[in-house]
Protein backbone atom coordinates (compact mmCIF):
# COMPACT_ATOMS: atom_id res chain seq x y z
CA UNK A 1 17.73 33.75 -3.79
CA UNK A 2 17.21 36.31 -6.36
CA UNK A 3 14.94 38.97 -5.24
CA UNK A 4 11.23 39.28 -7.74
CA UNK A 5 11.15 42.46 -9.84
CA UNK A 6 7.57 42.57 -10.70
CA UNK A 7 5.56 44.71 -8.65
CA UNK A 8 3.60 42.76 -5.43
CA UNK A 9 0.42 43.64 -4.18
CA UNK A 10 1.07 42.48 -1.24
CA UNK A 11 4.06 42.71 1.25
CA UNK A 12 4.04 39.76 3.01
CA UNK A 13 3.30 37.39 0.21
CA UNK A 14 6.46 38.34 -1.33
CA UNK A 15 8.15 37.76 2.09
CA UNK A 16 6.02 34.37 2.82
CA UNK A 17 8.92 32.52 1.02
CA UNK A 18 11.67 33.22 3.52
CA UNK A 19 9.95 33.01 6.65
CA UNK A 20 11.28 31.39 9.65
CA UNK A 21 9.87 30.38 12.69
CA UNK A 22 11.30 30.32 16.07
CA UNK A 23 8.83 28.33 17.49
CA UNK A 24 9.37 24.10 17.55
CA UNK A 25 6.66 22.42 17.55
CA UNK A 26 6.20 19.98 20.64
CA UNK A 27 7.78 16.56 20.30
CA UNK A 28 6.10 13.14 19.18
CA UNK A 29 5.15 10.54 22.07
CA UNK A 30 6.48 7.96 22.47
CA UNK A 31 4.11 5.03 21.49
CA UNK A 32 3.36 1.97 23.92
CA UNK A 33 4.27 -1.16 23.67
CA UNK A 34 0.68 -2.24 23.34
CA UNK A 35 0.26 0.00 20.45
CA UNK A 36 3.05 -0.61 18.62
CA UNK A 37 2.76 -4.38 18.71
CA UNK A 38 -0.87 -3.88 17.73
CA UNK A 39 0.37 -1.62 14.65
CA UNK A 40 2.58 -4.55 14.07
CA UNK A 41 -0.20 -7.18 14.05
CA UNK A 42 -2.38 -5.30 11.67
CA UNK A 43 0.79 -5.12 9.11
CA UNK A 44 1.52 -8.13 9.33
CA UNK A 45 -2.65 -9.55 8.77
CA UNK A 46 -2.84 -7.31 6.41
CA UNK A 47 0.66 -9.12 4.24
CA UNK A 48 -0.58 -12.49 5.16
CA UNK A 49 -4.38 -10.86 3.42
CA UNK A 50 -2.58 -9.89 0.18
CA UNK A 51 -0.48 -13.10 0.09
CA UNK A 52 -2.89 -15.60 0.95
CA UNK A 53 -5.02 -13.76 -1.94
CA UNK A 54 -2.27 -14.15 -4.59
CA UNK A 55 -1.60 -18.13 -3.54
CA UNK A 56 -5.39 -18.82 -3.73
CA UNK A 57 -5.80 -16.60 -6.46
CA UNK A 58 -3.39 -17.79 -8.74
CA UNK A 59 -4.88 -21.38 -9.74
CA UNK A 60 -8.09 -19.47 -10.94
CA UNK A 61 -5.90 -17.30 -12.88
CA UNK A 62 -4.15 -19.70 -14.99
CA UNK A 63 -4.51 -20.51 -18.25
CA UNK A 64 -4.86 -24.25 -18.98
CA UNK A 65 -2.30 -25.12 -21.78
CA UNK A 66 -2.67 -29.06 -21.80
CA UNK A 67 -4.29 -31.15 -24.51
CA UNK A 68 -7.75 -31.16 -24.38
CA UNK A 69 -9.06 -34.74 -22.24
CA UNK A 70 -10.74 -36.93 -24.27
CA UNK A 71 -14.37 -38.08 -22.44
CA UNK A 72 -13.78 -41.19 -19.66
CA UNK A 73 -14.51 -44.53 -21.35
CA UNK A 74 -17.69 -46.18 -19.85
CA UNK A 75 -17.28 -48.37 -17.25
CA UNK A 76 -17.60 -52.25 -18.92
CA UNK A 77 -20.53 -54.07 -18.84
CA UNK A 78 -19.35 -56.86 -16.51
CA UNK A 79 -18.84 -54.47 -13.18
């Protein structure tokens, strides 16, 4: 990296860029069973949401391109 030549008016802000810690942070747990199949549930109820909307939705969202239906005869007078 190529060192800045304008003038910093601060030292450690010029220095904040290559600064490594030695310290590692602790390490994730481990998740349950219970939790993870719970996780797993919600993903999945939340898919089945969005698809369920898209089937139901889709009818409503259609454009009706067939002729247009002539009124139903009446019934005749004999029935």
């Amino acid at each position: 990296m190529s060192r800045r030549r304008e003038p910093v008016p601060f030292a450690f802000v010029s220095e904040a860029d290559r600064f490594r810690s030695n310290v590692t942070p602790p390490p994730r747990e481990r998740l349950s069973a219970g939790r993870m199949a719970g996780r797993c549930l919600l993903g999945l109820t939340i898919v089945a949401a969005l698809v369920g909307s898209v089937i139901l939705g889709t009818p409503a969202l259609s454009i009706d391109r067939s002729p247009a239906q002539t009124p139903q005869s009446q019934a005749s007078p004999g029935h």
